[in-house]
Protein backbone atom coordinates (compact mmCIF):
# COMPACT_ATOMS: atom_id res chain seq x y z
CA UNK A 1 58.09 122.82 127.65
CA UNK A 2 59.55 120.92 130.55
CA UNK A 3 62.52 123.27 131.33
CA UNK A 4 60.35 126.26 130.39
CA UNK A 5 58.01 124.50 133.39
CA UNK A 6 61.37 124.57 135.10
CA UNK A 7 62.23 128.09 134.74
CA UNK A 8 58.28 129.48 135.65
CA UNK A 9 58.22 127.37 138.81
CA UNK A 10 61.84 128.62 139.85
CA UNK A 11 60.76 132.32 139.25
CA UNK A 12 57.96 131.28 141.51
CA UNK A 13 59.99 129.66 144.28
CA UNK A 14 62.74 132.82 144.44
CA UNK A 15 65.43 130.65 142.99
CA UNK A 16 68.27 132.22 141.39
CA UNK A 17 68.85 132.25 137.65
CA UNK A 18 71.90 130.61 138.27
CA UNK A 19 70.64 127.54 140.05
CA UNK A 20 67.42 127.08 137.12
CA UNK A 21 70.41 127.74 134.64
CA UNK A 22 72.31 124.49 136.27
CA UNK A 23 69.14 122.80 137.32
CA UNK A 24 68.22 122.81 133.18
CA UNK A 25 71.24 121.43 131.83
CA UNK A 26 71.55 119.15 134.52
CA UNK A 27 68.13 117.48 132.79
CA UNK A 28 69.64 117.67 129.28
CA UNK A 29 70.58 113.58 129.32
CA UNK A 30 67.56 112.78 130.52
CA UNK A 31 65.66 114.52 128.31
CA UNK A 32 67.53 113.23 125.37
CA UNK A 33 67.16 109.45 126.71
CA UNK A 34 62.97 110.19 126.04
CA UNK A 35 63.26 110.92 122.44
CA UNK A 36 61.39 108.81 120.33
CA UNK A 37 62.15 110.42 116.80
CA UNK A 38 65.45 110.00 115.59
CA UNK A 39 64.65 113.19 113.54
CA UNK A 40 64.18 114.93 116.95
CA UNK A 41 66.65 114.55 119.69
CA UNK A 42 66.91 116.82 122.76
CA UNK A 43 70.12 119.18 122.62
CA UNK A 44 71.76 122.01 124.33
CA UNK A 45 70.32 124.33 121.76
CA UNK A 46 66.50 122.95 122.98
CA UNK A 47 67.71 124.33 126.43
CA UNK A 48 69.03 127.49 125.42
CA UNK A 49 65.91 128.14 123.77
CA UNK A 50 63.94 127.54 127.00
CA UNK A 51 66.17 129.57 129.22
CA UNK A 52 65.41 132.50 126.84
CA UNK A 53 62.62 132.37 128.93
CA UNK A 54 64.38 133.74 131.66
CA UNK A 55 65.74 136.94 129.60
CA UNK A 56 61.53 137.68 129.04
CA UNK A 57 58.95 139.63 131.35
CA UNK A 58 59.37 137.19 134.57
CA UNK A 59 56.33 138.52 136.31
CA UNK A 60 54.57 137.33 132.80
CA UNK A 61 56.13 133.81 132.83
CA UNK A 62 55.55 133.37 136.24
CA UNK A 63 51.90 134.32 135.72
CA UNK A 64 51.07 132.71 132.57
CA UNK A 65 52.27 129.31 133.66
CA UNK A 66 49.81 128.14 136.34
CA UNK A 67 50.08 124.90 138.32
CA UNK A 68 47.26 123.38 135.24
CA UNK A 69 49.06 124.80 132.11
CA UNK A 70 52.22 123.10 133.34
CA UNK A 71 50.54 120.10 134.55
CA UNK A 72 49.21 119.95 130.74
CA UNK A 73 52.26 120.51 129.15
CA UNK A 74 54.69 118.69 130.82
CA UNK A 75 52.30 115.49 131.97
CA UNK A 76 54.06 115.96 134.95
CA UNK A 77 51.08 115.57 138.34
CA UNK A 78 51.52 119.05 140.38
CA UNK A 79 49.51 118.25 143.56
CA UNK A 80 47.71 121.28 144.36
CA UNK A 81 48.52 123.06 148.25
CA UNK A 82 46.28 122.06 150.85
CA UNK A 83 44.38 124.24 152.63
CA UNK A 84 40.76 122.54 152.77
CA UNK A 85 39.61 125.31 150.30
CA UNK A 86 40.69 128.56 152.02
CA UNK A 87 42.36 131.50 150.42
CA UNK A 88 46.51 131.64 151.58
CA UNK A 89 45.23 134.61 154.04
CA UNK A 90 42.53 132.50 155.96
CA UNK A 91 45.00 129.30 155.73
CA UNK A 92 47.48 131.18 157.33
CA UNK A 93 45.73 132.82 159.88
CA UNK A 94 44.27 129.74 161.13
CA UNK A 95 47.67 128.22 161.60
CA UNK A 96 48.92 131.00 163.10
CA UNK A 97 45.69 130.93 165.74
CA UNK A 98 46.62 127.04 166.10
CA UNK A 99 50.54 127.86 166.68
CA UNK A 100 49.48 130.48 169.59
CA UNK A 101 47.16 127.88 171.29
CA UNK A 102 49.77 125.46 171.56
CA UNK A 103 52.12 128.19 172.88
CA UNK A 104 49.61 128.90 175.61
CA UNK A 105 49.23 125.22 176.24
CA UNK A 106 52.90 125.14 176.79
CA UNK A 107 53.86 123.36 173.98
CA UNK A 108 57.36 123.55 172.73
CA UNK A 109 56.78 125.83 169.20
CA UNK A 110 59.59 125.61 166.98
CA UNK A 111 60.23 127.62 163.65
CA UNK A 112 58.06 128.62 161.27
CA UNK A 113 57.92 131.26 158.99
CA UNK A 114 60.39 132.39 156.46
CA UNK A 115 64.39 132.11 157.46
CA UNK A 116 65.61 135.94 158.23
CA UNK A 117 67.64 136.81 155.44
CA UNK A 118 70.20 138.21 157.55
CA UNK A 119 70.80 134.61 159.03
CA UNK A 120 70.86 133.00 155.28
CA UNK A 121 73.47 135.44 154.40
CA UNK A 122 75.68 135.18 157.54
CA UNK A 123 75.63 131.72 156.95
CA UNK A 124 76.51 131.85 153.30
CA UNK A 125 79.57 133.85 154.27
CA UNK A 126 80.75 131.23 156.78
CA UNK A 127 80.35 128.71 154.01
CA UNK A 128 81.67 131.14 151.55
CA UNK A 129 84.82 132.78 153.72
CA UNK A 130 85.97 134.33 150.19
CA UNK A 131 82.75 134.93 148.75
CA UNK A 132 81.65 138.05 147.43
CA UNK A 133 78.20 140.17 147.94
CA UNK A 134 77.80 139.31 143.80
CA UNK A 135 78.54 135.74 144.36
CA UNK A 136 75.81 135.34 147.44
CA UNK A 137 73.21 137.21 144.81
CA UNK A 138 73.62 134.73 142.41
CA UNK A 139 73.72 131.92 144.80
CA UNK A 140 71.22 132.12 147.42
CA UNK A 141 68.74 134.43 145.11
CA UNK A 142 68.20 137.05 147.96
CA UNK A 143 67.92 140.55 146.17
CA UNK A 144 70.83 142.75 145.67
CA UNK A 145 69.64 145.60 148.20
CA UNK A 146 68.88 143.19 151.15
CA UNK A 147 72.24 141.63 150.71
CA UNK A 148 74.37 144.46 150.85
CA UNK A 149 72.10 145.45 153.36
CA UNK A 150 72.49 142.24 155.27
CA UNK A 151 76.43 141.98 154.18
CA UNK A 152 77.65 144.60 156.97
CA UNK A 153 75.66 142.79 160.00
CA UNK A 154 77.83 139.65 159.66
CA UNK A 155 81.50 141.98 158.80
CA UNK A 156 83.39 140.23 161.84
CA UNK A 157 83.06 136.82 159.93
């Protein structure tokens, strides 16, 4: 259950399959050093399996495995987000009423908010002078229309 935790919560996050794919072998010799039952060890097969889980309805894994159901399967203590008991919308409206009252105040208000996407894939391509559109899909798990859309802006790199 612990890389199939792996996979929902890196569906949920955006990752890309690629990155959960390394991500779950990467926590094959760990896993392996936990086994109890000789009759029972952790293999590559046990993560193949799990990864299958990737290949399935996403929007169904994603949903079925809540922040409890993984808690509960994996023993593994998910702290819940805080937000005093608000919905995401009220949460974030608030902070974004808090973040304009500092601005009038005249305090300095720095990021915030998600990174554009055209700046994540300009970057990539600096990092990447070789790189394809394919490889930044797989890498940075932006989806395939917003980097080709985002590939031309940075074509003097």
């Amino acid at each position: 259950f612990s890389i199939m935790a792996l996979c929902a919560y890196g569906l949920k996050c955006g990752i890309s399959e690629r990155r959960i794919r390394q991500d779950a072998y990467s926590f094959l010799e760990h896993l392996e050093s936990l086994t109890d039952d000789e009759d029972n060890h952790f293999t590559r097969e046990d993560v193949k399996d799990a990864l299958k889980a990737l290949k399935a309805d996403n929007k169904l894994l994603s949903t079925m495995a809540s922040r409890e159901w993984i808690e509960k399967q994996t023993k593994v203590a998910i702290p819940p987000n805080k937000r005093n008991g608000r919905k995401q919308e009220q949460h974030l409206q608030l902070a974004r009423g808090i973040r304009a009252l500092k601005e009038q105040m005249g305090e300095n208000v720095v990021g915030g908010g998600r990174p554009d996407k055209a700046k994540i894939v300009e970057e990539w391509r600096t990092a990447h002078p070789e790189g394809t559109p394919k490889d930044c899909i797989a890498d940075t798990g932006i989806s395939k229309n917003t980097v080709y859309k985002r590939w031309s802006v940075g074509e003097a790199l």
